[in-house]
N, C-alpha and C. Protein backbone atom coordinates (compact mmCIF):
# COMPACT_ATOMS: atom_id res chain seq x y z
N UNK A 1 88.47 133.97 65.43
CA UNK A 1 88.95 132.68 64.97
C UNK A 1 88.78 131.63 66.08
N UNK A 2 88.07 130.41 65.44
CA UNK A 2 88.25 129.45 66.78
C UNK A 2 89.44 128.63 67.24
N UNK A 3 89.67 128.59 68.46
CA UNK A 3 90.60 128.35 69.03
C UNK A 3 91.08 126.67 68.22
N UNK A 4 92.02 126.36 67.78
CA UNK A 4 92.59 124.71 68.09
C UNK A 4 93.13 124.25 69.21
N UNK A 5 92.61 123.20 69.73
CA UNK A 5 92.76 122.59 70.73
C UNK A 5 93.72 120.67 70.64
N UNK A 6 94.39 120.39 70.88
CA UNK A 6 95.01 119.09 70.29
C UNK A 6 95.04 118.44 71.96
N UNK A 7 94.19 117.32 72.20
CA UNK A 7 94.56 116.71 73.01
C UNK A 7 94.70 115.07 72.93
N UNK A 8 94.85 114.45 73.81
CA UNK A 8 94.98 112.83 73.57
C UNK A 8 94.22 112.51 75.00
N UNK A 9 93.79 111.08 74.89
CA UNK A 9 92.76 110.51 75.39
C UNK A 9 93.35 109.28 76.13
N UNK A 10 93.35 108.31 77.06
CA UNK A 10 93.81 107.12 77.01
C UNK A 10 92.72 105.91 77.67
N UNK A 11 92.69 104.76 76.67
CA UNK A 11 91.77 103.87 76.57
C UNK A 11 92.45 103.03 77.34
N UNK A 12 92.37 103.14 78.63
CA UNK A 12 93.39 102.30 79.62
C UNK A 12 92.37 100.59 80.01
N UNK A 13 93.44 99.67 79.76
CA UNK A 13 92.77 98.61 79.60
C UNK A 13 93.28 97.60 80.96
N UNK A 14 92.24 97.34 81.46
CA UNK A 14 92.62 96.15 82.50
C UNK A 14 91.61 95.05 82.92
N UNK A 15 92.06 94.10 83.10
CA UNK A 15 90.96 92.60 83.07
C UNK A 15 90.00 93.29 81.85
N UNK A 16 89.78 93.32 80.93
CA UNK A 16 88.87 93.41 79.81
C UNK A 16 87.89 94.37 80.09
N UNK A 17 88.44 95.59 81.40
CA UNK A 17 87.36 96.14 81.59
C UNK A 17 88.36 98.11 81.35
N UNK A 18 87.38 98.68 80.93
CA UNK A 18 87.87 100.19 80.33
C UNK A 18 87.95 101.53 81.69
N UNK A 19 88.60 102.12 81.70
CA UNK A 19 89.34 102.85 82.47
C UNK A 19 87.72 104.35 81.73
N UNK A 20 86.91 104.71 82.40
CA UNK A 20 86.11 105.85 82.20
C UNK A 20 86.21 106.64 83.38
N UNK A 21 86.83 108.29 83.41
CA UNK A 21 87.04 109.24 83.66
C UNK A 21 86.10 110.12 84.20
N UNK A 22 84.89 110.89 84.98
CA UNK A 22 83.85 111.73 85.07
C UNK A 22 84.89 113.43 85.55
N UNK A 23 84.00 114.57 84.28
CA UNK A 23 85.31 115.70 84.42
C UNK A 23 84.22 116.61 86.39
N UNK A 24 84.65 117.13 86.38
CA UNK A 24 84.28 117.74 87.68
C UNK A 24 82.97 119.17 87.30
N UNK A 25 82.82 119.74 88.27
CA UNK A 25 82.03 120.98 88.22
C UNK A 25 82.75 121.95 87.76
N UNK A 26 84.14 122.01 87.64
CA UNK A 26 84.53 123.62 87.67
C UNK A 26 85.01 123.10 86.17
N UNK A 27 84.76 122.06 85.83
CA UNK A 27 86.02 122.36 84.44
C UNK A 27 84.87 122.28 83.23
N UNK A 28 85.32 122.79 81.67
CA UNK A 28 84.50 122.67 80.76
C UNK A 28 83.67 121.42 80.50
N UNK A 29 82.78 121.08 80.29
CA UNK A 29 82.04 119.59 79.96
C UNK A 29 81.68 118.89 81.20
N UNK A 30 81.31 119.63 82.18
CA UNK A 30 81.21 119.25 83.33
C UNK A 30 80.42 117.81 83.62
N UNK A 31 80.74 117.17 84.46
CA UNK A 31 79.96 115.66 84.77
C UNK A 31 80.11 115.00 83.33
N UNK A 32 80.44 115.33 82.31
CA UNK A 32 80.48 114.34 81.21
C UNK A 32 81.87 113.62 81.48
N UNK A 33 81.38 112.34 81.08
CA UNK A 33 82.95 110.96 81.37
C UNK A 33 83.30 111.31 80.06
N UNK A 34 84.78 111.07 80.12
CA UNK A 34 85.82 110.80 78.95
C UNK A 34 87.04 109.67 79.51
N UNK A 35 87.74 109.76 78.36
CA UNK A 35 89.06 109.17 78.75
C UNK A 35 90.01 109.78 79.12
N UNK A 36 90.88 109.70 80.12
CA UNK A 36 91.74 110.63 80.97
C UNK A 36 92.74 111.22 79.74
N UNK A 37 92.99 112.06 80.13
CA UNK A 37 94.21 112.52 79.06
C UNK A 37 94.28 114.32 79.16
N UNK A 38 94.63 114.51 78.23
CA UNK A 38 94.48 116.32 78.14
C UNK A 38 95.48 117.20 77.07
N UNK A 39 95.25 118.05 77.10
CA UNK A 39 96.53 118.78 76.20
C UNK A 39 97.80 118.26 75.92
N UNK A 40 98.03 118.38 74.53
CA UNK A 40 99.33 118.46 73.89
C UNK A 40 99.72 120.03 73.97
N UNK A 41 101.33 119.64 74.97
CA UNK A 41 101.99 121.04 74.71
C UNK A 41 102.84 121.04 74.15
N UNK A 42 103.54 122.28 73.67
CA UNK A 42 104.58 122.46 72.31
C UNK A 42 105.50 121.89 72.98
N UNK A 43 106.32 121.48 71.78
CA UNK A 43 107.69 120.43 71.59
C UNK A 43 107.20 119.52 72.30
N UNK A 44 106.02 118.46 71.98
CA UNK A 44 105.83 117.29 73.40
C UNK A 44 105.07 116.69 72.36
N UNK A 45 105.57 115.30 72.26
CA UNK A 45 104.59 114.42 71.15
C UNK A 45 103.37 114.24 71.94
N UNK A 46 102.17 113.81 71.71
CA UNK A 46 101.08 113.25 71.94
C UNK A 46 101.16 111.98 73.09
N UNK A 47 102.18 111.16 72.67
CA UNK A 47 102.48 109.91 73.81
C UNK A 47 103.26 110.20 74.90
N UNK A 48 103.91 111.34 74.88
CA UNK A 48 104.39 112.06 76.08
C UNK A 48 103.82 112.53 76.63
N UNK A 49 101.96 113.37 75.86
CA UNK A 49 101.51 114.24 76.52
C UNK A 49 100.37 113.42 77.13
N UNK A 50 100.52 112.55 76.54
CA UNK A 50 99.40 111.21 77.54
C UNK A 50 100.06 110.86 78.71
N UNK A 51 101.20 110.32 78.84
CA UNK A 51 102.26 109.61 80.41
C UNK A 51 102.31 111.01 80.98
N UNK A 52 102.29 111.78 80.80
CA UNK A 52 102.01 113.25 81.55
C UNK A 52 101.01 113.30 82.14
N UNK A 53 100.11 113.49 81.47
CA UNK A 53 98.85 113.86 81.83
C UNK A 53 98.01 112.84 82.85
N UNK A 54 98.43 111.68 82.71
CA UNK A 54 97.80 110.24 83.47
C UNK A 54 98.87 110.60 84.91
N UNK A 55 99.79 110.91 84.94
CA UNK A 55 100.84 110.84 86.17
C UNK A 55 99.81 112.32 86.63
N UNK A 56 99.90 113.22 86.03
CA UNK A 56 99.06 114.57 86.75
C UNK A 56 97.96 114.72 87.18
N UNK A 57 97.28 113.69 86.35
CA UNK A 57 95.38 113.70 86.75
C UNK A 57 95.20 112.33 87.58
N UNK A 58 96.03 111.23 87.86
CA UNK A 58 95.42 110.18 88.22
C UNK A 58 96.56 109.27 89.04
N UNK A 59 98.04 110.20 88.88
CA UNK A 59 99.22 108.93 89.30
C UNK A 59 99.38 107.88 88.99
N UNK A 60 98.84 107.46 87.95
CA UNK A 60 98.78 106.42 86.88
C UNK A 60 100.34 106.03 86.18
N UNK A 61 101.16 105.53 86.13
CA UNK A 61 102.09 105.16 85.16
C UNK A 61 101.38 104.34 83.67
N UNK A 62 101.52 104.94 82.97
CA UNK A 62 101.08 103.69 81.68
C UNK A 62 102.29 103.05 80.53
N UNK A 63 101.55 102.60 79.59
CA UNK A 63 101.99 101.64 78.92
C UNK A 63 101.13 102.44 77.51
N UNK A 64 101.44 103.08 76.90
CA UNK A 64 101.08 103.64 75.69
C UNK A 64 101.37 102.84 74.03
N UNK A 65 100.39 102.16 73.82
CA UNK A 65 100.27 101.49 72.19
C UNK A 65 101.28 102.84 71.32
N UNK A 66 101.59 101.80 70.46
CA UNK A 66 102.44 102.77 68.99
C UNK A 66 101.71 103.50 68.35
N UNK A 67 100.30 102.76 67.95
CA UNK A 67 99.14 103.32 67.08
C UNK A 67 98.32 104.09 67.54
N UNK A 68 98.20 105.18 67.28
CA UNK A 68 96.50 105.88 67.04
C UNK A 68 95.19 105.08 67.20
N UNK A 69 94.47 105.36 68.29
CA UNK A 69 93.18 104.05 67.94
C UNK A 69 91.66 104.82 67.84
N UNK A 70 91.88 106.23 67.44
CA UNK A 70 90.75 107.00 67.33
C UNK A 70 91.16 108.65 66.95
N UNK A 71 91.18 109.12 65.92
CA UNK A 71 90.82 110.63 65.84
C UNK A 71 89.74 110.82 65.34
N UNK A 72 89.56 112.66 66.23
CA UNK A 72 87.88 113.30 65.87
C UNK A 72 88.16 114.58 66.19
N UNK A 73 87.38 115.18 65.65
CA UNK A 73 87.29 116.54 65.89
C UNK A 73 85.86 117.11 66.41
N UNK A 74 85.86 117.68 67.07
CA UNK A 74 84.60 118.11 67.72
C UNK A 74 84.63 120.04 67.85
N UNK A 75 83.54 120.81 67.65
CA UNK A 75 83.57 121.71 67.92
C UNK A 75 82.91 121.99 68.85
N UNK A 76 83.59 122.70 70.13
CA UNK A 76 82.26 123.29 71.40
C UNK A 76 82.53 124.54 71.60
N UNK A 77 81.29 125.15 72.05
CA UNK A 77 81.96 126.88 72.06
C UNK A 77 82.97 127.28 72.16
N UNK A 78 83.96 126.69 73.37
CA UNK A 78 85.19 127.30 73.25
C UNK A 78 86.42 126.77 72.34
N UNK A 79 85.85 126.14 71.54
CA UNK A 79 86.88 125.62 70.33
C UNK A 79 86.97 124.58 69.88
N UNK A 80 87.82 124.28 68.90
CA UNK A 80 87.40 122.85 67.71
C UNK A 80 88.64 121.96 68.80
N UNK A 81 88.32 120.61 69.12
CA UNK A 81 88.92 120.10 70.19
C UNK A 81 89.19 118.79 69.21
N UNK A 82 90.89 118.77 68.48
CA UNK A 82 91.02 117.40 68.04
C UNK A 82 91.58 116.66 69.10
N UNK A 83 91.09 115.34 69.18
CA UNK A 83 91.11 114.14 70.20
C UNK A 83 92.12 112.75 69.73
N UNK A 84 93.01 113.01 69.97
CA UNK A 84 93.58 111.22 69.36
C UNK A 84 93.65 110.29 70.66
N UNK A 85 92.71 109.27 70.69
CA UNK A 85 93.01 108.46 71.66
C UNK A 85 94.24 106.91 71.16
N UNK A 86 94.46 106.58 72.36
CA UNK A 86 95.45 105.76 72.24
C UNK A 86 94.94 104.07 73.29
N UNK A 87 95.05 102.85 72.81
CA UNK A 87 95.02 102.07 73.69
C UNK A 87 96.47 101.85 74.87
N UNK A 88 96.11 102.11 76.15
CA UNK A 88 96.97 101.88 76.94
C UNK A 88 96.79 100.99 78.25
N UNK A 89 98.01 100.58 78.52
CA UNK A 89 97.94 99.49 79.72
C UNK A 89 98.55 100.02 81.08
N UNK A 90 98.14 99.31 82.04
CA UNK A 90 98.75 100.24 83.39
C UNK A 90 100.38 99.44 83.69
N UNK A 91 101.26 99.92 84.01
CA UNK A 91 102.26 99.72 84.09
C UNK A 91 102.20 98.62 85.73
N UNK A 92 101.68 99.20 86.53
CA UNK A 92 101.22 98.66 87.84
C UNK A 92 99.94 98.48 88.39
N UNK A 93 99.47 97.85 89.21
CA UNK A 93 98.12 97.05 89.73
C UNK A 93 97.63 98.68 90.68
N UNK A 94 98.64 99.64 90.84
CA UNK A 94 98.05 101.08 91.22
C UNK A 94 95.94 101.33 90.80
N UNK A 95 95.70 102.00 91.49
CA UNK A 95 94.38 102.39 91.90
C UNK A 95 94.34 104.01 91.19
N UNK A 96 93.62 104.68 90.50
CA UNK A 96 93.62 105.69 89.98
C UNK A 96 93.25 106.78 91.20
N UNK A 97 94.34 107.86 91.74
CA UNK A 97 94.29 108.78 92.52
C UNK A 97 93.13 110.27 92.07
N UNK A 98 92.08 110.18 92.60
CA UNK A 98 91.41 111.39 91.72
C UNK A 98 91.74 112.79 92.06
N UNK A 99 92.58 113.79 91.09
CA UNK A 99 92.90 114.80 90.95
C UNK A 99 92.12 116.15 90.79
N UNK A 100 91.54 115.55 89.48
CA UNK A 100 90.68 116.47 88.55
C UNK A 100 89.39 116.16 88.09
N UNK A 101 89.50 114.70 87.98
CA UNK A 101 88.03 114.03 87.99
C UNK A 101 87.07 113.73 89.34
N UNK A 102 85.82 113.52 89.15
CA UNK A 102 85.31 113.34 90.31
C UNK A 102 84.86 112.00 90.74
N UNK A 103 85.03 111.08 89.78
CA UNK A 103 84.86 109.87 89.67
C UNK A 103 85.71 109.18 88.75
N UNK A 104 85.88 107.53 88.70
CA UNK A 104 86.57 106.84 87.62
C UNK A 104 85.51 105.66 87.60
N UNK A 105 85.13 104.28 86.65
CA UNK A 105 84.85 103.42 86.66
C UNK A 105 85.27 102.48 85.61
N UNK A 106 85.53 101.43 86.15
CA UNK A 106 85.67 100.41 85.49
C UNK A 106 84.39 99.62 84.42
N UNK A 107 84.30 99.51 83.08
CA UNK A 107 83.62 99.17 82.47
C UNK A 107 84.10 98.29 81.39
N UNK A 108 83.42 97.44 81.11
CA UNK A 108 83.21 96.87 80.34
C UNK A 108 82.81 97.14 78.65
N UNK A 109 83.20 96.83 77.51
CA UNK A 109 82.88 97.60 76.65
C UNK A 109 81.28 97.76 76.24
N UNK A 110 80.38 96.58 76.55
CA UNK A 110 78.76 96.37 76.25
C UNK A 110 78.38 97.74 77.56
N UNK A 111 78.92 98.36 78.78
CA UNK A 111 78.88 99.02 79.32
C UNK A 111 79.18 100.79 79.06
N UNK A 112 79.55 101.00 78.26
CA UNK A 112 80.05 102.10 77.71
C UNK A 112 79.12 103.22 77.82
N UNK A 113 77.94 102.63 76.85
CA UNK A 113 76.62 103.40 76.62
C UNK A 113 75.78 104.06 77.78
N UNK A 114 76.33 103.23 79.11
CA UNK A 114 75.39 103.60 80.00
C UNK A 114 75.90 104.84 80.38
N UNK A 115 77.02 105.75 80.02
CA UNK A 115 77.74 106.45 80.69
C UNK A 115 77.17 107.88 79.40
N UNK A 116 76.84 109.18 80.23
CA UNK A 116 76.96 110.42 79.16
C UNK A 116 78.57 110.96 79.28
N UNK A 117 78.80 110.63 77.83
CA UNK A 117 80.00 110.99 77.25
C UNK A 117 80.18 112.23 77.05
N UNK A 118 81.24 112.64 76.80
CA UNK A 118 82.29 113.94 76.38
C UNK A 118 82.02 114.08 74.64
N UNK A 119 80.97 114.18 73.97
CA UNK A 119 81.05 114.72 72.70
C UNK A 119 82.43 114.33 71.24
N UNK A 120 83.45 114.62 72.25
CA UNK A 120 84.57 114.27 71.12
C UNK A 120 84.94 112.37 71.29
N UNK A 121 84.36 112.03 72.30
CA UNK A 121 85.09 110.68 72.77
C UNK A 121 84.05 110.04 72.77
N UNK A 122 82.73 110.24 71.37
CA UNK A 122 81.85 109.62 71.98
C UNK A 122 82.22 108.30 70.63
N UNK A 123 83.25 109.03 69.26
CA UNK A 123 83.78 107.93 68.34
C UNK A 123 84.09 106.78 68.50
N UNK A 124 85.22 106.96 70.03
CA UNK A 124 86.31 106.43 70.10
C UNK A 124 85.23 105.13 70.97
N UNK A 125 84.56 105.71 71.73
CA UNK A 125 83.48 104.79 72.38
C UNK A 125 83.10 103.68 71.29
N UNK A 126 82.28 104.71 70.32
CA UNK A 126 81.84 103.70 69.58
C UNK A 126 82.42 102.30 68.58
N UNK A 127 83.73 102.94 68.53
CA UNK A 127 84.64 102.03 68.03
C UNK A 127 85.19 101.18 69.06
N UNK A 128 85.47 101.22 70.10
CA UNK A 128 85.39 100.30 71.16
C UNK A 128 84.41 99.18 71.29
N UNK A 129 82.92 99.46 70.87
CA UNK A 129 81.69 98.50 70.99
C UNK A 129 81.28 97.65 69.86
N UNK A 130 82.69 98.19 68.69
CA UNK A 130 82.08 97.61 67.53
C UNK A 130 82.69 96.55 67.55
N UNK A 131 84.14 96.50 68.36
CA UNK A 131 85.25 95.62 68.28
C UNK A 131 85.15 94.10 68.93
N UNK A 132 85.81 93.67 68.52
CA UNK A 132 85.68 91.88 69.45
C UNK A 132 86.70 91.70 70.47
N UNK A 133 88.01 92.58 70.07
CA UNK A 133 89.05 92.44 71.50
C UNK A 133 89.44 93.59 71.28
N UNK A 134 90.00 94.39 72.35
CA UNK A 134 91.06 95.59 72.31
C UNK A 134 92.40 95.62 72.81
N UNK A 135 92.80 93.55 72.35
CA UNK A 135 94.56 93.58 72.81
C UNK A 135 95.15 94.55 71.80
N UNK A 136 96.63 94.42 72.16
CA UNK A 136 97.26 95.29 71.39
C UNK A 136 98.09 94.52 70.31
């Protein structure tokens, strides 16, 4: 049976430019950028498991939207990986500490494309480029 996987994503927004993630050598999807985020664990909503996961991978405090701004499902060998990303804001003018990633960059949304994406986050991208603003 393939594994389910539930994680969340965060579309961290500052000066009009997008918060992109690069994952490392040792971890699955290697060198592909995503949006920081990671597992939902039991008894832990999704917007908890985002302010978690940003304080663990990056020392980030955020600012997490109410709404959903992207689900997808993706299957990769090691399992069907649903993705809900969220638009979020940084709580403070903080610098992203790299943990787990090996890089971060600041982009722009006409910038997006230049980056090889993470497969499940490549929706949420695209719905980002279709858009005219991503206030909240």
């Amino acid at each position: 049976m393939t594994s389910q996987i539930n994680v969340v994503g965060a579309i961290i927004i500052k000066d009009n430019k997008i918060l992109c993630a690069q994952r490392g050598l040792e971890r699955d999807l290697a060198y592909l950028w995503e949006f920081p985020g990671g597992k939902v664990e039991q008894n832990e909503s999704p917007r908890e498991a985002l302010e978690r996961e940003l304080v663990e991978e990056l020392e980030l405090k955020i600012i997490v939207s109410q709404n959903e701004f992207e689900t997808t499902s993706y299957l990769y060998p090691f399992g069907c990986v649903h993705l809900t990303t969220y638009l979020c804001y940084l709580e403070s003018d903080l610098e992203p500490v790299l943990k787990e990633h090996i890089a971060v960059r600041w982009l722009e949304a006409d910038e997006l494309l230049s980056l090889r994406w993470a497969p499940a986050d490549v929706p949420s991208v695209k719905k980002i480029i279709s858009q005219d603003s991503l206030e909240h």
